[in-house]
C-alpha atoms as a PDB file:
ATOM      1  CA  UNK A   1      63.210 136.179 -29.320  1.00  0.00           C
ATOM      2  CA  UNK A   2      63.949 134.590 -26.219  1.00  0.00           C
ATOM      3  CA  UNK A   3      65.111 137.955 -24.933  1.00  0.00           C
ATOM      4  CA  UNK A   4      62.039 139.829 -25.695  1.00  0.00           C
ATOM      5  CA  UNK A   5      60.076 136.985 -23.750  1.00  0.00           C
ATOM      6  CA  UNK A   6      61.991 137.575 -20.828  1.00  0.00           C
ATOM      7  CA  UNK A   7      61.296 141.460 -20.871  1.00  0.00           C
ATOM      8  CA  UNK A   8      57.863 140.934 -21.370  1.00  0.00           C
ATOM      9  CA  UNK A   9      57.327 138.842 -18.230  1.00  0.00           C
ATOM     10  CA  UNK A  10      59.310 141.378 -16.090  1.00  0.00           C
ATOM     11  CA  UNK A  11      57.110 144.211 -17.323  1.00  0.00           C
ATOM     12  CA  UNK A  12      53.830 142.256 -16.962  1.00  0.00           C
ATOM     13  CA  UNK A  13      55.053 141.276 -13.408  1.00  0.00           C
ATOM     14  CA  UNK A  14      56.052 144.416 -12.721  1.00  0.00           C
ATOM     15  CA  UNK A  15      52.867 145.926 -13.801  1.00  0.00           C
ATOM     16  CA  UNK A  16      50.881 143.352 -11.935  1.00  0.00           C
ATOM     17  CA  UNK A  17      52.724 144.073  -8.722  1.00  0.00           C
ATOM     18  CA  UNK A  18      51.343 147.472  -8.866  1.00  0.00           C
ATOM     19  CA  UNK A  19      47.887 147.021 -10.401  1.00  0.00           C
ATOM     20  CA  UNK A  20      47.486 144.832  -7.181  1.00  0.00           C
ATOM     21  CA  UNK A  21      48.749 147.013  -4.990  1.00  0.00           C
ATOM     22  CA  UNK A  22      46.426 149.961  -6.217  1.00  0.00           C
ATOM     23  CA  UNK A  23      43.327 147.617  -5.932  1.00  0.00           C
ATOM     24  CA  UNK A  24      43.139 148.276  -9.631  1.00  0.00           C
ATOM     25  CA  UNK A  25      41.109 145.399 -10.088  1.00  0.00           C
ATOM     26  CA  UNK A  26      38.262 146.701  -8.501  1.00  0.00           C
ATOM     27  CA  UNK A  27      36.311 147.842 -11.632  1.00  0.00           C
ATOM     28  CA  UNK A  28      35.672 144.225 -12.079  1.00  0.00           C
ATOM     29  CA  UNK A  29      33.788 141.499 -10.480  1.00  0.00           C
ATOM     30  CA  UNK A  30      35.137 138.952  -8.651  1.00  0.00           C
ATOM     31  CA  UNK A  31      34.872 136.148 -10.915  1.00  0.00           C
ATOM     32  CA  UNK A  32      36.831 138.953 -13.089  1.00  0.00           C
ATOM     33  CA  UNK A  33      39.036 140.060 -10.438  1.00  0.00           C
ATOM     34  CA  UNK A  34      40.204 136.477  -9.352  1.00  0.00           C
ATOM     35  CA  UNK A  35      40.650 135.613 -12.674  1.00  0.00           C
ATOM     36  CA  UNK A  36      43.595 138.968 -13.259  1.00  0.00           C
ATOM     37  CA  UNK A  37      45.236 137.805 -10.066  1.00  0.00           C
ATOM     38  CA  UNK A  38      45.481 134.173 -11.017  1.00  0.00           C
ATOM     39  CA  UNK A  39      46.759 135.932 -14.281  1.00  0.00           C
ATOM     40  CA  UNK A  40      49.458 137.783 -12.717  1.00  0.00           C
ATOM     41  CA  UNK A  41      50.664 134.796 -10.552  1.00  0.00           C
ATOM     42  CA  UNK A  42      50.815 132.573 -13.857  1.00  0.00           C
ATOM     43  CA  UNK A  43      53.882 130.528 -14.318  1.00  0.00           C
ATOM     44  CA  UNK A  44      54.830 129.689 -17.899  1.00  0.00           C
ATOM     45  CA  UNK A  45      52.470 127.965 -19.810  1.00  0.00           C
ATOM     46  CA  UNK A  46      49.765 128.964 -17.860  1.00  0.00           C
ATOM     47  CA  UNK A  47      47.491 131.756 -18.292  1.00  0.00           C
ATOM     48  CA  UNK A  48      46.625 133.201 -21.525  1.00  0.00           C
ATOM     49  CA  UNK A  49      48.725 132.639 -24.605  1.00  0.00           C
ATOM     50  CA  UNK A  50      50.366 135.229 -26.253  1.00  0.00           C
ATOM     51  CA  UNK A  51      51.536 135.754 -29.963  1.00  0.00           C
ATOM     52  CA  UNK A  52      53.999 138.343 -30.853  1.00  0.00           C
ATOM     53  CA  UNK A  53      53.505 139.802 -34.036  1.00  0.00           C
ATOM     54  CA  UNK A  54      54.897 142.502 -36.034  1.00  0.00           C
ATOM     55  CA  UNK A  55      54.483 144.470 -39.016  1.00  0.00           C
ATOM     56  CA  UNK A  56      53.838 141.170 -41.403  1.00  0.00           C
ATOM     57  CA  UNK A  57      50.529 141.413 -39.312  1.00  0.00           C
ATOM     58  CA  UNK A  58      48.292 143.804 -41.101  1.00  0.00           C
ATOM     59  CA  UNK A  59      46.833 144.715 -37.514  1.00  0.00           C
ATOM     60  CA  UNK A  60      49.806 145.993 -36.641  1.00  0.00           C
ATOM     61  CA  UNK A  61      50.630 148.808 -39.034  1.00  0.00           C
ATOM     62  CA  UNK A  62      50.247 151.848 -38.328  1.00  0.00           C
ATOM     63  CA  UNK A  63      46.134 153.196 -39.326  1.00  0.00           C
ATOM     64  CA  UNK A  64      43.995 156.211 -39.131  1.00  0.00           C
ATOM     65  CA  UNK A  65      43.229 155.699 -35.398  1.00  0.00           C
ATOM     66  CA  UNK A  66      47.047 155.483 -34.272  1.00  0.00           C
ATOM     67  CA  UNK A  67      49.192 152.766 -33.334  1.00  0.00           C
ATOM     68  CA  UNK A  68      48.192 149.577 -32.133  1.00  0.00           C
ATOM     69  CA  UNK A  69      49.671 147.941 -29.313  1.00  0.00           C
ATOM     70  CA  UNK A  70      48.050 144.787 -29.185  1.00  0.00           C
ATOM     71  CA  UNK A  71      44.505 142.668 -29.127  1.00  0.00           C
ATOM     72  CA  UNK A  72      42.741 139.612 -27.815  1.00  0.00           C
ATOM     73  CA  UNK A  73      40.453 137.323 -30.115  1.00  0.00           C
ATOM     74  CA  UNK A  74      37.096 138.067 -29.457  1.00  0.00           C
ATOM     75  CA  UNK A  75      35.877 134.708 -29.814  1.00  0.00           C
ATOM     76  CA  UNK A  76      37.624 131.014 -29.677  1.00  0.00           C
ATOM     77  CA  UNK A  77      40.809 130.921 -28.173  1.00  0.00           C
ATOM     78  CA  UNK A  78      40.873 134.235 -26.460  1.00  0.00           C
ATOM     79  CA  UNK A  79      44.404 134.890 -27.614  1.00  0.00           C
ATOM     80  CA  UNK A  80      46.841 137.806 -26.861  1.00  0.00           C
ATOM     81  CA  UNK A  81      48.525 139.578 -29.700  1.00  0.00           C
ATOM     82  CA  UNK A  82      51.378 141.807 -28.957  1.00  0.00           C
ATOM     83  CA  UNK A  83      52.872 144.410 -31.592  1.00  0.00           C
ATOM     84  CA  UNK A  84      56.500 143.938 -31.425  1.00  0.00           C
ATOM     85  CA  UNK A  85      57.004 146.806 -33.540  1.00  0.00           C
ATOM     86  CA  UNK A  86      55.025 149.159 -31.772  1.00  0.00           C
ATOM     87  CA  UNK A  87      58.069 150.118 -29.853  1.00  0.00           C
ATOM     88  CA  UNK A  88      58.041 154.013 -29.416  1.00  0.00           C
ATOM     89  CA  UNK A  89      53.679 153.942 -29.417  1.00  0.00           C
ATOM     90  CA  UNK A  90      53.617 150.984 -27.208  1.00  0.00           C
ATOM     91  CA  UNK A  91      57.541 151.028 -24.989  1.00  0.00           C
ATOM     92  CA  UNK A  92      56.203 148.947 -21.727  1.00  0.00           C
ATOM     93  CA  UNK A  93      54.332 145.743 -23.338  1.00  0.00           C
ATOM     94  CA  UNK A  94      53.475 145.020 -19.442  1.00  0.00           C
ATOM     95  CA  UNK A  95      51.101 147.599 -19.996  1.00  0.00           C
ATOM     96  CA  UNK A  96      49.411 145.821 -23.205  1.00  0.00           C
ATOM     97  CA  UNK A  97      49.412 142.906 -21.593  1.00  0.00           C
ATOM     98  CA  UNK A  98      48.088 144.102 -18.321  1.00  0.00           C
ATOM     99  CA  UNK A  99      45.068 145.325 -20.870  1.00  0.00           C
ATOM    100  CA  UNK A 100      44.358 143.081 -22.754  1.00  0.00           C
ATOM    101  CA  UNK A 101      44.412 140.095 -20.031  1.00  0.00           C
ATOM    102  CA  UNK A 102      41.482 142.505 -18.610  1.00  0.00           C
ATOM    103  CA  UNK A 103      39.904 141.071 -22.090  1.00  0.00           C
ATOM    104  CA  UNK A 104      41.032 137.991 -21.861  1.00  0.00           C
ATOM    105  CA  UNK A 105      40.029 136.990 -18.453  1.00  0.00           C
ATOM    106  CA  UNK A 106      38.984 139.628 -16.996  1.00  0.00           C
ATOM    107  CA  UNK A 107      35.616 139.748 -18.207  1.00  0.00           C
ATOM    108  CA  UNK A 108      35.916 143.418 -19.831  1.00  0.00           C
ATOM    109  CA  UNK A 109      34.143 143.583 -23.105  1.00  0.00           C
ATOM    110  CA  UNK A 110      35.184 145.467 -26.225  1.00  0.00           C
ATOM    111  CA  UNK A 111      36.756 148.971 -25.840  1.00  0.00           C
ATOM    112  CA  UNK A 112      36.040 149.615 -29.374  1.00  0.00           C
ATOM    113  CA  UNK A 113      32.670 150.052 -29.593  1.00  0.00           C
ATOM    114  CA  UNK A 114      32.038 153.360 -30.467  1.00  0.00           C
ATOM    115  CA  UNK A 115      28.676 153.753 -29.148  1.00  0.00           C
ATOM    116  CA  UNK A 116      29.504 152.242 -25.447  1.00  0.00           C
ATOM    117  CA  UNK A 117      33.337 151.555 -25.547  1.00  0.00           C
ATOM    118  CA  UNK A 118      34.109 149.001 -21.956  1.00  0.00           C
ATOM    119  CA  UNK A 119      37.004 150.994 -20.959  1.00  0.00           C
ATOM    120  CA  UNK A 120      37.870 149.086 -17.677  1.00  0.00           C
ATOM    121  CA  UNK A 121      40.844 147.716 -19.187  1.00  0.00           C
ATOM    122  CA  UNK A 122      42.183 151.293 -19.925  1.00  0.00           C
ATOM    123  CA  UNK A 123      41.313 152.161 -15.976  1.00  0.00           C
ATOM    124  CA  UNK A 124      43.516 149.041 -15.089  1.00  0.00           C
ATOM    125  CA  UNK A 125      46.151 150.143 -16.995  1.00  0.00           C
ATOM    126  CA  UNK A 126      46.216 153.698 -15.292  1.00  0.00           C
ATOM    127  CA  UNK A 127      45.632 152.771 -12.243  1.00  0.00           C
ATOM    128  CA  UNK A 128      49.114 150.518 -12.638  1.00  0.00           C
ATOM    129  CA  UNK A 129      50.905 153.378 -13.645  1.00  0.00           C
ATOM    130  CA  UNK A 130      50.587 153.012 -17.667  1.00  0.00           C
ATOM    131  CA  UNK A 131      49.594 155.866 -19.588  1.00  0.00           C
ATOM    132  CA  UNK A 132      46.385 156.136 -20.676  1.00  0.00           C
ATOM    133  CA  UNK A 133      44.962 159.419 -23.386  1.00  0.00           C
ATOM    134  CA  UNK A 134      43.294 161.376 -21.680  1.00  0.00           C
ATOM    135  CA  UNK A 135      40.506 161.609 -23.855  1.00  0.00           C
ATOM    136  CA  UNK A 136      39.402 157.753 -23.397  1.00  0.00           C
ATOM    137  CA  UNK A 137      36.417 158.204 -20.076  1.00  0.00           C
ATOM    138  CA  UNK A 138      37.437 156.081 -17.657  1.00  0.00           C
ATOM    139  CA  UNK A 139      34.594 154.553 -14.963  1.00  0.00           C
ATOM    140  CA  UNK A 140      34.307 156.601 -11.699  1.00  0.00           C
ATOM    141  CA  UNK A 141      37.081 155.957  -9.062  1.00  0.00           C
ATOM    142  CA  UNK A 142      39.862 155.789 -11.912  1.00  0.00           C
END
């Protein structure tokens, strides 16, 4: 829905307005880091693409391991998926986003890997104000 575009890119800006201004990027390299702020500057059709989905979207149901707010493709296209019907798990979508663009182009590899999770995405996503469970170890300095 046209409306729900527009909130999304005023919570993404938002949230990219103060990931930059807490050097939250800093986890990553530079090629990484250059990469979130050419992100966050992106006009539209620029920048990754993003698919809304909802609950027609197996992914997005409700599971054993909570709600799911969103993912990127791991391979190909590097798509975003957003769960529009993650409302109460998921209420600021600038905060997915913000995440999973640390995926995208960010450089940050899989945070669910059990063994040796790459949480940087989840440190970007505190650092900008988003709340993150406490239980997920973030890198030093986050």
């Amino acid at each position: 829905k046209p409306a729900d575009v527009e909130k999304l890119k005023e919570q993404f800006a938002n949230r990219c307005d103060l990931a930059k201004k807490g050097d939250c990027f800093r986890c990553l390299d530079q090629k990484g880091q250059d990469a979130m702020a050419k992100a966050c500057a992106s006009k539209d059709g620029e920048g990754p693409e993003v698919d809304c989905e909802d609950e027609s979207n197996s992914r997005c149901i409700t599971g054993p391991r909570g709600s799911v707010c969103g993912w990127t493709d791991p391979r190909g296209n590097r798509k975003i998926h957003l769960c529009m019907n993650q409302t109460t798990a998921c209420p600021d979508q600038g905060c997915t986003l913000l995440h999973e663009a640390g995926h995208c182009v960010g450089g940050v590899g899989p945070d669910v890997n059990v063994l040796a999770p790459d949480n940087k995405a989840y440190a970007i996503e505190k650092c900008a104000g988003c709340d993150v469970s406490s239980d997920i170890k973030l890198p030093r300095g986050y």
